[in-house]
Structure formats: C-alpha cells, structure tokens
N, C-alpha and C. Protein backbone atom coordinates (compact mmCIF):
# COMPACT_ATOMS: atom_id res chain seq x y z
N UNK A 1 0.06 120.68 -29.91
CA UNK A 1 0.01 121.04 -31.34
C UNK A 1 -0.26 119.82 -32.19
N UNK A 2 -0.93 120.04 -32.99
CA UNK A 2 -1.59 119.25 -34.09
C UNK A 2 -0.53 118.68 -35.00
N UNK A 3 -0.61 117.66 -35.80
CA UNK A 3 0.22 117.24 -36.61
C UNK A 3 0.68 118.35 -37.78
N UNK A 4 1.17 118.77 -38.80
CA UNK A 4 2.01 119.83 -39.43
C UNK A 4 1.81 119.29 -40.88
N UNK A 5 1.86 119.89 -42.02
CA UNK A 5 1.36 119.27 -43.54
C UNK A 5 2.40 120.61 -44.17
N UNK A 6 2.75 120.24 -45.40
CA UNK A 6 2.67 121.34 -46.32
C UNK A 6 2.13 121.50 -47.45
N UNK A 7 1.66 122.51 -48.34
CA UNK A 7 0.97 122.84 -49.87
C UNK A 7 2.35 123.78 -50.28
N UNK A 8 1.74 123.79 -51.41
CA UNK A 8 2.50 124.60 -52.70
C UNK A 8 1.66 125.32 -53.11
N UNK A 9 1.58 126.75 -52.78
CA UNK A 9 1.09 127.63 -53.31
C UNK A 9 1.82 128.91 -54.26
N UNK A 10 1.18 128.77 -55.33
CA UNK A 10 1.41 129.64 -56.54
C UNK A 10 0.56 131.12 -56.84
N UNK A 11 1.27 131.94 -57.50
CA UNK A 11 0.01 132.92 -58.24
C UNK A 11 0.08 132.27 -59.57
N UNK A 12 -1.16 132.98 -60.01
CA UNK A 12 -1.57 132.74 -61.38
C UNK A 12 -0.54 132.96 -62.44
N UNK A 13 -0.10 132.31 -63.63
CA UNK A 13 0.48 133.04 -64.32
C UNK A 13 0.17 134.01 -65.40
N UNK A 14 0.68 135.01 -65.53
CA UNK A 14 0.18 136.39 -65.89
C UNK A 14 1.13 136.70 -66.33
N UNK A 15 0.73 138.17 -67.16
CA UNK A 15 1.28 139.11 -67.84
C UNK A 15 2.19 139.68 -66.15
N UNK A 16 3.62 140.30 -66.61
CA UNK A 16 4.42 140.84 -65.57
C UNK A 16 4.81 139.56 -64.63
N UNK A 17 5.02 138.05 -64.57
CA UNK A 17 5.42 137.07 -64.09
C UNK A 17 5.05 136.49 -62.85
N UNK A 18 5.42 136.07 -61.80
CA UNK A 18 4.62 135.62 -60.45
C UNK A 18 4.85 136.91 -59.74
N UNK A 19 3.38 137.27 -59.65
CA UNK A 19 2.81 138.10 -58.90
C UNK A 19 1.53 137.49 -57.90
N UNK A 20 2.17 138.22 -56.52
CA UNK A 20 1.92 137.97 -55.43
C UNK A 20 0.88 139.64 -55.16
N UNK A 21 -0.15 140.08 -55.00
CA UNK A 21 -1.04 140.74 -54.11
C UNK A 21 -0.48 141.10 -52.58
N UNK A 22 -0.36 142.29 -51.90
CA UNK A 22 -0.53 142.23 -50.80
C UNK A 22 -2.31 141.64 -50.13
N UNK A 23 -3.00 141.46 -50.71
CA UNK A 23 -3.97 140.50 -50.00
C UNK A 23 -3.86 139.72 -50.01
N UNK A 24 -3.11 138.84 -51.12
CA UNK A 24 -3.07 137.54 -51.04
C UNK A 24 -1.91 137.18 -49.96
N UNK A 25 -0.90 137.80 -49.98
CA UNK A 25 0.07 137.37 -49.02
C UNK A 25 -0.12 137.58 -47.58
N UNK A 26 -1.76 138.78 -46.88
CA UNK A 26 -1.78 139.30 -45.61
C UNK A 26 -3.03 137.67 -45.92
N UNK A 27 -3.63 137.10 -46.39
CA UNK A 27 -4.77 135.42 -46.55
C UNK A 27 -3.77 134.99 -46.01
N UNK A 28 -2.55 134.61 -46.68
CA UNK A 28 -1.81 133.45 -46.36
C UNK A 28 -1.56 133.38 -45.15
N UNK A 29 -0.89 134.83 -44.36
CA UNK A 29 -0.60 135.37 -42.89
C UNK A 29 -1.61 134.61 -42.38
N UNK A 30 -3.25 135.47 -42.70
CA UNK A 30 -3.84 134.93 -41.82
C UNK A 30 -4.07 133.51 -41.25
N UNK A 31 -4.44 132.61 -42.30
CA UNK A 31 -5.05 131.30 -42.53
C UNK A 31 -3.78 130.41 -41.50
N UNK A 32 -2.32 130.91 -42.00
CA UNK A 32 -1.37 130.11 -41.52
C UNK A 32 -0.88 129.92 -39.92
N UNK A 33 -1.18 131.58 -39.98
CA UNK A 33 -0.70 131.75 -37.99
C UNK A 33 0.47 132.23 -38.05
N UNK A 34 0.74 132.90 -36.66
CA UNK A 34 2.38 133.85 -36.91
C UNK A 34 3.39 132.60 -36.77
N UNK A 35 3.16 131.03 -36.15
CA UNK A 35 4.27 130.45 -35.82
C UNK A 35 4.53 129.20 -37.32
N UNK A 36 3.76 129.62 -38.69
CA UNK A 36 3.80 128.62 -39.55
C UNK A 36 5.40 129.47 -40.10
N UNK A 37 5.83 128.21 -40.99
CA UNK A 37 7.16 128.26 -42.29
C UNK A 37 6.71 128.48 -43.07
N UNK A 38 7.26 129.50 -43.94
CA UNK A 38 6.81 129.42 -45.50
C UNK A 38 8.41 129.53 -46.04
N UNK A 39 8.18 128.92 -46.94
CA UNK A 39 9.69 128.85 -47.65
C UNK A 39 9.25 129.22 -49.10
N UNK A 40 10.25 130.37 -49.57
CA UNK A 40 10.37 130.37 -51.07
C UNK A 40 11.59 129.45 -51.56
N UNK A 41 10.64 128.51 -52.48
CA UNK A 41 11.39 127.46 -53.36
C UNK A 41 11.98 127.90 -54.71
N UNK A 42 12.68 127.04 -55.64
CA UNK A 42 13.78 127.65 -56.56
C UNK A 42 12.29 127.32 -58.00
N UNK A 43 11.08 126.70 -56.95
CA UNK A 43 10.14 126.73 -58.38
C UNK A 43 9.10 127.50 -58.34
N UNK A 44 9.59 128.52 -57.80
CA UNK A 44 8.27 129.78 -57.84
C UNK A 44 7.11 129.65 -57.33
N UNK A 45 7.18 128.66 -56.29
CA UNK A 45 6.08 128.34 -55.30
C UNK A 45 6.58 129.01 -54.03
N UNK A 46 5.62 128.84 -53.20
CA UNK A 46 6.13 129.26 -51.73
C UNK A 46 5.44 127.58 -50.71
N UNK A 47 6.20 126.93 -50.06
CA UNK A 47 5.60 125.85 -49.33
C UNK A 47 5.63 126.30 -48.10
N UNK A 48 4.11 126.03 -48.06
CA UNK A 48 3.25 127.07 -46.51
C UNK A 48 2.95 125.48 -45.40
N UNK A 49 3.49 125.92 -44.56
CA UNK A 49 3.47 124.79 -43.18
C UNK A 49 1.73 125.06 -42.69
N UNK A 50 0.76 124.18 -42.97
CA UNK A 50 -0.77 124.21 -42.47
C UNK A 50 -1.19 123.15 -41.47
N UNK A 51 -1.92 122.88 -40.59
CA UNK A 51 -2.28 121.99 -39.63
C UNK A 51 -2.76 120.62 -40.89
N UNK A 52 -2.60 119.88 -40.16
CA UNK A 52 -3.06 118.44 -41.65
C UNK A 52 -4.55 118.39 -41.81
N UNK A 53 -5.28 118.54 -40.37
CA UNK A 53 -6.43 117.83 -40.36
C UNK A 53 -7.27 119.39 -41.09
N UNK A 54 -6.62 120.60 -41.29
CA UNK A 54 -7.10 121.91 -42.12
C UNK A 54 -6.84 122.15 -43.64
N UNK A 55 -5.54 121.10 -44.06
CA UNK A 55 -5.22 121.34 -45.27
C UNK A 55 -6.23 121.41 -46.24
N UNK A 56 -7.28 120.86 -46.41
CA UNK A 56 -8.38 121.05 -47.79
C UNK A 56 -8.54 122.38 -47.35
N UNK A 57 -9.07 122.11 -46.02
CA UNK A 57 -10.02 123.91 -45.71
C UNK A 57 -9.06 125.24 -46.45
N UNK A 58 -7.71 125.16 -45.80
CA UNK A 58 -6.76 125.95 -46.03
C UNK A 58 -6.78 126.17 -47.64
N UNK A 59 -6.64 124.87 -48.49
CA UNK A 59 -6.33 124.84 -49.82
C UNK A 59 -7.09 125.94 -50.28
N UNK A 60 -8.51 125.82 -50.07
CA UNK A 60 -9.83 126.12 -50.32
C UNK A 60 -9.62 127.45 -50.81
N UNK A 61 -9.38 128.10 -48.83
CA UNK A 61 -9.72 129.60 -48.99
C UNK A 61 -8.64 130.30 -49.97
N UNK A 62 -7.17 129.46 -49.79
CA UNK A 62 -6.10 129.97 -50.86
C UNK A 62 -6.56 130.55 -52.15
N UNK A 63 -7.09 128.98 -52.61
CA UNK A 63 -8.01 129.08 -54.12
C UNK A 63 -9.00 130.23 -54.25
N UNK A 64 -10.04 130.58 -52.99
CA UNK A 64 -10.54 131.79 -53.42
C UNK A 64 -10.16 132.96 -53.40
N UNK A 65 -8.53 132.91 -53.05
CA UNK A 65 -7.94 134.42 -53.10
C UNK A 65 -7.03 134.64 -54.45
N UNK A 66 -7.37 133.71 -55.30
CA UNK A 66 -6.78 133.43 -56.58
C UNK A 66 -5.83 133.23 -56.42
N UNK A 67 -5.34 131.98 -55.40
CA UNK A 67 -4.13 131.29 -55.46
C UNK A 67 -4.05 129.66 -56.03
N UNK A 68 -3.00 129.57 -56.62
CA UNK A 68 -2.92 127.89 -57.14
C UNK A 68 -2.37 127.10 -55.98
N UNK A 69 -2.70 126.28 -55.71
CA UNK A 69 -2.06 125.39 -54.64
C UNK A 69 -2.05 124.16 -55.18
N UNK A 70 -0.56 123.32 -54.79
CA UNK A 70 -0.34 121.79 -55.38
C UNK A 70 0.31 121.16 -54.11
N UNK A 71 0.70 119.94 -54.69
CA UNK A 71 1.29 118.82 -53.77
C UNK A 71 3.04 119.25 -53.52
N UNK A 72 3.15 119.17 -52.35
CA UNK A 72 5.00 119.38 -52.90
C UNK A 72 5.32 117.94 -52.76
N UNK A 73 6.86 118.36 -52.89
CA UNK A 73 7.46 116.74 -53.29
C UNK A 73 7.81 116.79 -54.54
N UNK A 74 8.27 115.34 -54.66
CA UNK A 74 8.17 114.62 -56.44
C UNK A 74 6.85 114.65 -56.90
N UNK A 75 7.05 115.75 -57.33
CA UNK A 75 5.78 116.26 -58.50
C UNK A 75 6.29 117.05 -59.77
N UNK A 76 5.21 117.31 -60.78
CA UNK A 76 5.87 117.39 -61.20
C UNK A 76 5.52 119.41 -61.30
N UNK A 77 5.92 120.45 -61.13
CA UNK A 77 6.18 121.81 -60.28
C UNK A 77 4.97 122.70 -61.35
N UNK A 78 4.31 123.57 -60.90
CA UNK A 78 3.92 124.30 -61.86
C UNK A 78 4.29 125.26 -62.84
N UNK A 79 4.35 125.43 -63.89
CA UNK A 79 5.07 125.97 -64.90
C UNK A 79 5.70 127.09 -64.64
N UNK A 80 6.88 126.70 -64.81
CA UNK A 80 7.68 128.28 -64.47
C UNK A 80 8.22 129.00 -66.04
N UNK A 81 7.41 130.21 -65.69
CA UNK A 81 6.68 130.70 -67.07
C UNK A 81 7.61 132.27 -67.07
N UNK A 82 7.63 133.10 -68.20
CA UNK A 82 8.12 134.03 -68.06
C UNK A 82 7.58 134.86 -68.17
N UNK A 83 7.93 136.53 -68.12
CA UNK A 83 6.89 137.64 -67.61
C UNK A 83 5.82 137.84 -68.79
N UNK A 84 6.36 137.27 -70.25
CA UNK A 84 5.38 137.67 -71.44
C UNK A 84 5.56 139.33 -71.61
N UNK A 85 6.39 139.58 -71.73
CA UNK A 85 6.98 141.04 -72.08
C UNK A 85 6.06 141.41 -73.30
N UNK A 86 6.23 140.10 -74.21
CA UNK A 86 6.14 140.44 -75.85
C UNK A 86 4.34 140.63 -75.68
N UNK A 87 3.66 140.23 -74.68
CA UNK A 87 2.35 140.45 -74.64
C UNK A 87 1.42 139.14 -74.18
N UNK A 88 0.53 139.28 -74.04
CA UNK A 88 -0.15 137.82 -73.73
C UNK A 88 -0.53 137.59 -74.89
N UNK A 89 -1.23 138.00 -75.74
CA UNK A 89 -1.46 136.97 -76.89
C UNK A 89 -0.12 136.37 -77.76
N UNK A 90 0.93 137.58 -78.05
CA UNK A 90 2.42 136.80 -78.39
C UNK A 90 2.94 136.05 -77.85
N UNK A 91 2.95 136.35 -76.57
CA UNK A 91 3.86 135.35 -75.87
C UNK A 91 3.17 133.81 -75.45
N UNK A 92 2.14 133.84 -75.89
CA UNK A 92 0.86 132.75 -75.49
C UNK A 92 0.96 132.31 -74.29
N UNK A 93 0.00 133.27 -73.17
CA UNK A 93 -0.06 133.53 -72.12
C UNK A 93 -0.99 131.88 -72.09
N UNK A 94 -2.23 132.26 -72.88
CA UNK A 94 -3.25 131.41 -72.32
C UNK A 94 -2.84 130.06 -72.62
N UNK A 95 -1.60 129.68 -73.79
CA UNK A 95 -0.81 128.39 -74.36
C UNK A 95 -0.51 127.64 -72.84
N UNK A 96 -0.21 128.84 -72.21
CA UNK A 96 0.81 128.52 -70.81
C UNK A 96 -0.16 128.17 -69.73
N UNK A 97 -1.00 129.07 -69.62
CA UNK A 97 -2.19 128.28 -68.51
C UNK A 97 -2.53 126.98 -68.86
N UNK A 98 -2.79 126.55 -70.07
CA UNK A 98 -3.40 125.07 -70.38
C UNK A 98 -2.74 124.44 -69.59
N UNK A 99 -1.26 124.92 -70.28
CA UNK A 99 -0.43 123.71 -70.35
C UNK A 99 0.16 123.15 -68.73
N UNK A 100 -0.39 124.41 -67.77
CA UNK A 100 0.13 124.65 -66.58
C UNK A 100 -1.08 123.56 -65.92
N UNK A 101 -2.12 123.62 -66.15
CA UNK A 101 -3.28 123.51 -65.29
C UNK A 101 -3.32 121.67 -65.70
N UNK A 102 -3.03 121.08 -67.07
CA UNK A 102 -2.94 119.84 -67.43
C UNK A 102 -1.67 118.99 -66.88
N UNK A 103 -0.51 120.31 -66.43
CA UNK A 103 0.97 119.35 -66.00
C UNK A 103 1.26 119.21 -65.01
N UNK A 104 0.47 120.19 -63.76
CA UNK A 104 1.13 120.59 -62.43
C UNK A 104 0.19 119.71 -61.54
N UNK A 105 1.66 119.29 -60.25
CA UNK A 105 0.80 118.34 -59.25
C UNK A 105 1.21 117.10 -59.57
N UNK A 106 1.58 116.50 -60.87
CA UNK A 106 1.48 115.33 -61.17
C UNK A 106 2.58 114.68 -60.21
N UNK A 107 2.22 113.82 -59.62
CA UNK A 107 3.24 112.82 -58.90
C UNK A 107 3.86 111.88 -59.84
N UNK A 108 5.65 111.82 -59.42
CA UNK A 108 6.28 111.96 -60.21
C UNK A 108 7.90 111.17 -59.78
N UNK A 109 8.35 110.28 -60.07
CA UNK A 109 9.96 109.53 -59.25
C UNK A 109 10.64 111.10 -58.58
N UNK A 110 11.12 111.87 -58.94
CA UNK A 110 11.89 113.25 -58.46
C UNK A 110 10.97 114.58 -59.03
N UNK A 111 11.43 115.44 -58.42
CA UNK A 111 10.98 116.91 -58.63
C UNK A 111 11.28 116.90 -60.03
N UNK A 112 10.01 117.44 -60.91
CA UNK A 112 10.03 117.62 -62.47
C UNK A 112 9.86 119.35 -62.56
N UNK A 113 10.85 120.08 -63.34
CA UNK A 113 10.74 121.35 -63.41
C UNK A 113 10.11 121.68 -64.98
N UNK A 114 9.34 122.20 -65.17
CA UNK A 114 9.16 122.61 -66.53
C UNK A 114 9.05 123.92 -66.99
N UNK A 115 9.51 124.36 -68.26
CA UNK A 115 10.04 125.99 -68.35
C UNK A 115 9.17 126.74 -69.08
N UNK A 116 8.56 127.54 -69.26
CA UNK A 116 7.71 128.25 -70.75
C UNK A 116 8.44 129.30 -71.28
N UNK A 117 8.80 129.61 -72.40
CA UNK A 117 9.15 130.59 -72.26
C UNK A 117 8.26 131.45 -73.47
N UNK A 118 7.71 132.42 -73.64
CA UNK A 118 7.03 133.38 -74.84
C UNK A 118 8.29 133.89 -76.20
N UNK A 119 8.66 133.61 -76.09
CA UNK A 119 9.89 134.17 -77.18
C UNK A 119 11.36 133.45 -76.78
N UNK A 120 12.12 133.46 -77.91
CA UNK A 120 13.43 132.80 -78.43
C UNK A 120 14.96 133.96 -76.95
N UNK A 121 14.16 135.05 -76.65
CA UNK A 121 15.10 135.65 -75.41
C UNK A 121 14.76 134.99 -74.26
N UNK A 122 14.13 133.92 -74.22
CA UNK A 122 14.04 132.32 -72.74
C UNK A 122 14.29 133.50 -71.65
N UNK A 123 13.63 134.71 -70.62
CA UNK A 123 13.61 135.01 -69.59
C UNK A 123 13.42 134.07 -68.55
N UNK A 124 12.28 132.88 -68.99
CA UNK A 124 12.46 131.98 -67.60
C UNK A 124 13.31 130.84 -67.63
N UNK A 125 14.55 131.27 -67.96
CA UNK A 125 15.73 130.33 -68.48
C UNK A 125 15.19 128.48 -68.97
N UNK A 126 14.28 128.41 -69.60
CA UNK A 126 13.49 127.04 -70.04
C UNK A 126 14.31 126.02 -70.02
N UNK A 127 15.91 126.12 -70.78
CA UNK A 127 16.66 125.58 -71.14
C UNK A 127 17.65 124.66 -70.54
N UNK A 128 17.45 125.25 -68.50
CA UNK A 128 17.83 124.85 -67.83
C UNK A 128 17.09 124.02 -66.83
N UNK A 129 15.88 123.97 -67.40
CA UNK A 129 14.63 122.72 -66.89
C UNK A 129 14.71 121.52 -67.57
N UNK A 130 14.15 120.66 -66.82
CA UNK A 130 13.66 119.42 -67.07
C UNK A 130 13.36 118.79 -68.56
N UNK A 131 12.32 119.76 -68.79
CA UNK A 131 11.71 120.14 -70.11
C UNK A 131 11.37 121.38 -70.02
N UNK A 132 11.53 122.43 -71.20
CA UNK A 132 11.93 123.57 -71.62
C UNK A 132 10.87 123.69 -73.15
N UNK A 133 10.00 124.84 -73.07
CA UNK A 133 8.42 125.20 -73.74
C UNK A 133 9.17 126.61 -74.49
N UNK A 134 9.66 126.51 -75.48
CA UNK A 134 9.91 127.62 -76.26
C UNK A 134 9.17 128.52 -77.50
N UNK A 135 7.98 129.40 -77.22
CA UNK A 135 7.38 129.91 -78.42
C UNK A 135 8.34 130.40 -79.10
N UNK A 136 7.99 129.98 -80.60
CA UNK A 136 8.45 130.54 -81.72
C UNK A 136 7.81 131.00 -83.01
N UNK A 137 7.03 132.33 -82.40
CA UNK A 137 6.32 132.62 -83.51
C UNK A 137 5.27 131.94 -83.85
N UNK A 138 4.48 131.19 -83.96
CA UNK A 138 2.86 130.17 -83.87
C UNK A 138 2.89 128.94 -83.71
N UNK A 139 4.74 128.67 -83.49
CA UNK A 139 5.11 127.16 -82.90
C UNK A 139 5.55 127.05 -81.68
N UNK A 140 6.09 125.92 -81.31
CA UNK A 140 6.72 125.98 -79.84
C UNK A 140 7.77 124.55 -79.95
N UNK A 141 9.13 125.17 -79.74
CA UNK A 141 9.72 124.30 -79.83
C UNK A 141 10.33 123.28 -78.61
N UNK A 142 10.36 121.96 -78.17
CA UNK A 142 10.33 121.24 -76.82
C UNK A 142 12.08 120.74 -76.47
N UNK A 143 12.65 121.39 -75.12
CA UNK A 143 13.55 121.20 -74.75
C UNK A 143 13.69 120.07 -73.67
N UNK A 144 14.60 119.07 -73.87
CA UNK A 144 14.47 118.15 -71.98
C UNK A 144 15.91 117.96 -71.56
N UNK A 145 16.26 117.82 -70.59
CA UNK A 145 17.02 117.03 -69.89
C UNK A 145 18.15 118.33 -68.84
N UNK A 146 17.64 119.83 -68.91
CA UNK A 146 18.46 120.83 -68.87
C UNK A 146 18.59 120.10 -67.31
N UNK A 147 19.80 121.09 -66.49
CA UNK A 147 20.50 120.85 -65.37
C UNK A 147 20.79 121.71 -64.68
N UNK A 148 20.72 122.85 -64.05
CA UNK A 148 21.06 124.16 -63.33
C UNK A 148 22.32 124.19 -62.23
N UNK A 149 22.13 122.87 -61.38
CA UNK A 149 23.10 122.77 -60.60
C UNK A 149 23.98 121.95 -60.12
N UNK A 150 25.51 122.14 -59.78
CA UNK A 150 26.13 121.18 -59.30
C UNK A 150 27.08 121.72 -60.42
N UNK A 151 28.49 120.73 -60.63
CA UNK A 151 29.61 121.05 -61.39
C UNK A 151 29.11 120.66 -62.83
N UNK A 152 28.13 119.58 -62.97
CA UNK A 152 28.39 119.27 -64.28
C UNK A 152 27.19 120.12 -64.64
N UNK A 153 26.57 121.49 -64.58
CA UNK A 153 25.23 121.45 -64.45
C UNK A 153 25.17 121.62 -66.66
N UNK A 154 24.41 121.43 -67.17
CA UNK A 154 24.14 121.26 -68.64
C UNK A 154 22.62 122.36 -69.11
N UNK A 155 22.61 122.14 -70.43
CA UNK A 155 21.46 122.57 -71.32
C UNK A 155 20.97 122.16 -71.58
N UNK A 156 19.22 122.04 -71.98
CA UNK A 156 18.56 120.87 -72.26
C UNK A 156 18.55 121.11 -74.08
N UNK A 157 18.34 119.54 -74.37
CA UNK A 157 18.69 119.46 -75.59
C UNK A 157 17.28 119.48 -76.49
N UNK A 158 17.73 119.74 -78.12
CA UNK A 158 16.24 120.12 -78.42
C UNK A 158 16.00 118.78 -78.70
N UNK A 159 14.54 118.63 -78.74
CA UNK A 159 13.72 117.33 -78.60
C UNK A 159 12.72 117.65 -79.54
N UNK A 160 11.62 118.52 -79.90
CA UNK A 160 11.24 118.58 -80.62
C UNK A 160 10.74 120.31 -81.31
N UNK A 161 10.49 120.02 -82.89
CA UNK A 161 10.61 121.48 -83.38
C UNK A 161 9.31 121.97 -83.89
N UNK A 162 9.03 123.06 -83.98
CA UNK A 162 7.59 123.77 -84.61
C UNK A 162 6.23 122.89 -84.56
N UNK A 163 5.80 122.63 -83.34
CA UNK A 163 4.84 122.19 -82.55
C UNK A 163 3.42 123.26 -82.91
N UNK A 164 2.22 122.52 -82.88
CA UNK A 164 1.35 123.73 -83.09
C UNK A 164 0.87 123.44 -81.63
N UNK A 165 -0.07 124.61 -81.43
CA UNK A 165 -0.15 124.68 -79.72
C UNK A 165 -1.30 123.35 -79.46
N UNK A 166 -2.17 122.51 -80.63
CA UNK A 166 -2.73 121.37 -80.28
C UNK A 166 -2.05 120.65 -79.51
N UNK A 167 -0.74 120.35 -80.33
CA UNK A 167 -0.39 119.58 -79.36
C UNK A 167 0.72 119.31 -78.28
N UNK A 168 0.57 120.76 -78.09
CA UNK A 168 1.87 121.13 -76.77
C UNK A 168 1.71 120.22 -75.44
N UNK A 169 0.11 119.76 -75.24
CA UNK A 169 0.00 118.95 -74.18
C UNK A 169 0.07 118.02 -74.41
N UNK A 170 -0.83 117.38 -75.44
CA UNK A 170 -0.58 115.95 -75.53
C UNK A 170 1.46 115.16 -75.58
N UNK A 171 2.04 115.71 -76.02
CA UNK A 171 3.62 115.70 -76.26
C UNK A 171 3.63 115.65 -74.69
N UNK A 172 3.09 117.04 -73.81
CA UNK A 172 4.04 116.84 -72.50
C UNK A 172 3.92 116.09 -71.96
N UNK A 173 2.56 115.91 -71.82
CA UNK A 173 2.25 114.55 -70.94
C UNK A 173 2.55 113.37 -71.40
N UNK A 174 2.73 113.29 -72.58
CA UNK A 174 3.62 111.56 -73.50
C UNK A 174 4.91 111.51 -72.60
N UNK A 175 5.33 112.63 -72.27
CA UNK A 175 6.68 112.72 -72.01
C UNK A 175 6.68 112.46 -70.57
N UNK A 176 5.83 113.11 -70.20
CA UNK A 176 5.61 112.96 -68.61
C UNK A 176 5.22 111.35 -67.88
N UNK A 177 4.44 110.84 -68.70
CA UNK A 177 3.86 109.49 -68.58
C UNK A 177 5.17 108.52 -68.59
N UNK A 178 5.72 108.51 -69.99
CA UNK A 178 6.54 108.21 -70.02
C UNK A 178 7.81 107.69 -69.23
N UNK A 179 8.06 109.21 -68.76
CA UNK A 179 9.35 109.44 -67.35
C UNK A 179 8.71 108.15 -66.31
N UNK A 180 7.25 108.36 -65.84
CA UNK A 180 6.60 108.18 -64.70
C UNK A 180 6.96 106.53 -64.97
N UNK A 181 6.18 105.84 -65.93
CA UNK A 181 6.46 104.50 -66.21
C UNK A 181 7.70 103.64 -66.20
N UNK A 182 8.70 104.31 -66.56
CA UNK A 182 9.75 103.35 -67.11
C UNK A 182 11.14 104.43 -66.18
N UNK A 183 10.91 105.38 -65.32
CA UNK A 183 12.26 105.65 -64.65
C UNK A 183 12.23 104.60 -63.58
N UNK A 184 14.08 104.34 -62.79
CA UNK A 184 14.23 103.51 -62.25
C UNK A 184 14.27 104.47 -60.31
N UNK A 185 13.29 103.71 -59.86
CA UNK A 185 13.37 104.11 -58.75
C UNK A 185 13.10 105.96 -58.33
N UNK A 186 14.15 106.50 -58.30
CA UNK A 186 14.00 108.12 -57.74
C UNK A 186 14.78 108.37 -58.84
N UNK A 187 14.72 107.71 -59.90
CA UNK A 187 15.70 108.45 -60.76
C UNK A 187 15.44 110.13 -61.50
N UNK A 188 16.44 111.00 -61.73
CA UNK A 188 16.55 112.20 -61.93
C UNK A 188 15.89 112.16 -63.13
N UNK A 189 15.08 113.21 -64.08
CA UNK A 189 14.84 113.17 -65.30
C UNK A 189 15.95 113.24 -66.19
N UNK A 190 16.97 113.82 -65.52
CA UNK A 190 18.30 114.46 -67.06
C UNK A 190 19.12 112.82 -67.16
N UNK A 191 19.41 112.61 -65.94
CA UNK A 191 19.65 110.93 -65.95
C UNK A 191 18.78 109.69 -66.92
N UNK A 192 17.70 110.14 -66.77
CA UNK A 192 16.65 109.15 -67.55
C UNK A 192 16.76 109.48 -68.70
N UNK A 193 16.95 110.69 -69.30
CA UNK A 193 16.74 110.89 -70.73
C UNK A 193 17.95 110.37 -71.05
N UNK A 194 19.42 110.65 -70.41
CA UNK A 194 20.90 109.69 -70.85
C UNK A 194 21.05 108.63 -71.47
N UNK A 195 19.89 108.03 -70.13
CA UNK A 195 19.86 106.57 -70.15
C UNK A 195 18.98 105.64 -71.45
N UNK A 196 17.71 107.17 -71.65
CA UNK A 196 16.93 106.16 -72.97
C UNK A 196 17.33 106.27 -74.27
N UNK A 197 18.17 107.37 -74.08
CA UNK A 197 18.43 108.33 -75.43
C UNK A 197 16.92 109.20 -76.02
N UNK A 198 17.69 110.55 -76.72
CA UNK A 198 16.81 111.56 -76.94
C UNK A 198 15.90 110.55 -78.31
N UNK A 199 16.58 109.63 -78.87
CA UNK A 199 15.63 109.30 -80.18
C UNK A 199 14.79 108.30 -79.40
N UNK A 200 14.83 107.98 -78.98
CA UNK A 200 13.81 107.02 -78.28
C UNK A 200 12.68 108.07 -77.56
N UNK A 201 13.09 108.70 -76.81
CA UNK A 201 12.00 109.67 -76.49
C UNK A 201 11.10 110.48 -77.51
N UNK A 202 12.16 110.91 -78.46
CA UNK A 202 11.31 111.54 -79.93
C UNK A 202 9.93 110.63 -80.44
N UNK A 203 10.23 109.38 -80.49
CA UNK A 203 9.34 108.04 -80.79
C UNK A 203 7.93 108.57 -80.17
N UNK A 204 8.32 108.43 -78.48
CA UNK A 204 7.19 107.88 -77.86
C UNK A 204 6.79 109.66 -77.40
N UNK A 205 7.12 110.85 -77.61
CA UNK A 205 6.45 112.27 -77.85
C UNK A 205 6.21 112.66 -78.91
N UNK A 206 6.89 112.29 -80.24
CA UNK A 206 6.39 112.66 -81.72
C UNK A 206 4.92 111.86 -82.00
C-alpha cells in the first residue's frame, strides 16, 4: 500500500445548510475505496483518507461533483454558515460564498473556525467561533475570540459593528493576516486576542 494523505471536503454553501447529494457521497465511495477513513469533523467538513501520489486527481474529480475540498490541519476551516432560513438574498447567501472562497484553506498557527450567521437568531452558533459573521439587516456585525470547549469554554466578543458587505473581507483577512504574523508559535486564536487586547485588534481590522 501506497503512502495515505488527507483533504477536506465540503458541500457548497446553500440555502437549507451543508448538504450532501447521494451522488456526491456514492463519488466519494467511489474515488476513495471501501478500506479509506472518512471522518466527520466538528467543522462541517468530512476528512477523506486518499492515496498521496492521487490527491490532485482525487481533489479534481471531488470538485467536479460540486464538492469544495481544502487542506486540513491549521488552516483556517471553511465557513461554517447557517441554513439561511430568512432566504438567500436576506440572509446574504452570496455575502457568505465570497467570504468563504477568500478565507478557507488559509494556513494558519492552529485550527481557525469562522461563523456566518444570516440573522441576529446565530443558527450556526457564530459566537462560539474564532471569529463570528453576524448579518444585521444590510450590515454585518464581527465577533472573535468565542470558545466552545473545555471548562472555561466563553463567547466571542464584539469587535466590530455595522460593516457594509465591501468590506466584510478585507476586515477578515486584516484579521486573519494579522493572527498569522504576530501569534506565538501554535498559539490558540482566543489566547491571542487576550494577549493583544480587542482594541488593538480594532486598530489593525477597522
């Protein structure tokens, strides 16, 4: 047996939330083999075990079954977005693809989670990510440092308010760059933001 790799494969995000196809999931069967791993992760990916010296090929055919595929690891995760109940144009479905397709993959000190949510009822709990994407009505307001698990787990705090969707990316990626440059070692993001303080971050994302 050949050396062993893994990808991160995603569905698109859409109206009704991560949705998976039974074709897309009998591709994955195929491409992978009955003796590969797939693991569902807590970031709405699935990491599929592929031969190394096949991984582009594999990536490939994923991609033409309208699947997203990324790097796993310290990266930074593809947007974990919510179902858009309120609609795709309310809930700014397509706000969320940008912002998905400009943030995801990025290599990164630790696993970076980031949240979207279409409305102020946060279904994809935003608040408890990394950084947290809250529409509000034709703004979007920016959450960081949330925590989900362990004893002390926390909320992320607000960081910035009534954003127009110009510049929802440029902000994330300030923020993202940011983290990437100046964290120490493997340091955690909720740790890093402690450590710089939220007004210092406001600076270098406002």
């Amino acid at each position: 047996m050949g050396e062993k790799t893994k990808i991160a494969v995603a569905p698109e995000i859409q109206v009704g939330g991560s949705l998976f196809s039974p074709e897309q999931f009998a591709i994955i069967g195929a491409i992978t083999g009955t003796d590969a791993e797939i693991e569902m992760t807590p970031f709405k990916q699935l990491y599929v075990e592929v031969p190394l010296d096949r991984r582009d090929a594999v990536a490939e055919e994923l991609k033409l079954a309208g699947l997203e595929v990324y790097p796993p690891g310290s990266t930074t995760k593809s947007l974990i977005a919510c179902n858009f109940c309120k609609g795709a144009e309310e809930a700014g479905l397509e706000a969320a693809r940008i912002l998905n397709k400009a943030i995801a993959g990025i290599e990164t000190p630790s696993p970076l989670k980031i949240g979207y949510a279409g409305c102020a009822l946060g279904t994809s709990e935003p608040l408890l990510k990394d950084i947290g994407v809250v529409k509000m009505r034709n703004t979007f307001d920016i959450y960081v440092g949330g925590e989900p698990k362990g004893l002390k787990a926390s909320i992320a705090k607000p960081l910035l308010t009534g954003l127009t969707e110009e510049r929802l990316v440029p902000v994330i990626t300030a923020i993202i760059d940011y983290y990437k440059e100046n964290a120490k070692g493997k340091e955690k993001f909720g740790k890093f933001i402690d450590r710089i303080t939220l007004d210092q971050l406001k600076q270098i994302a406002g």
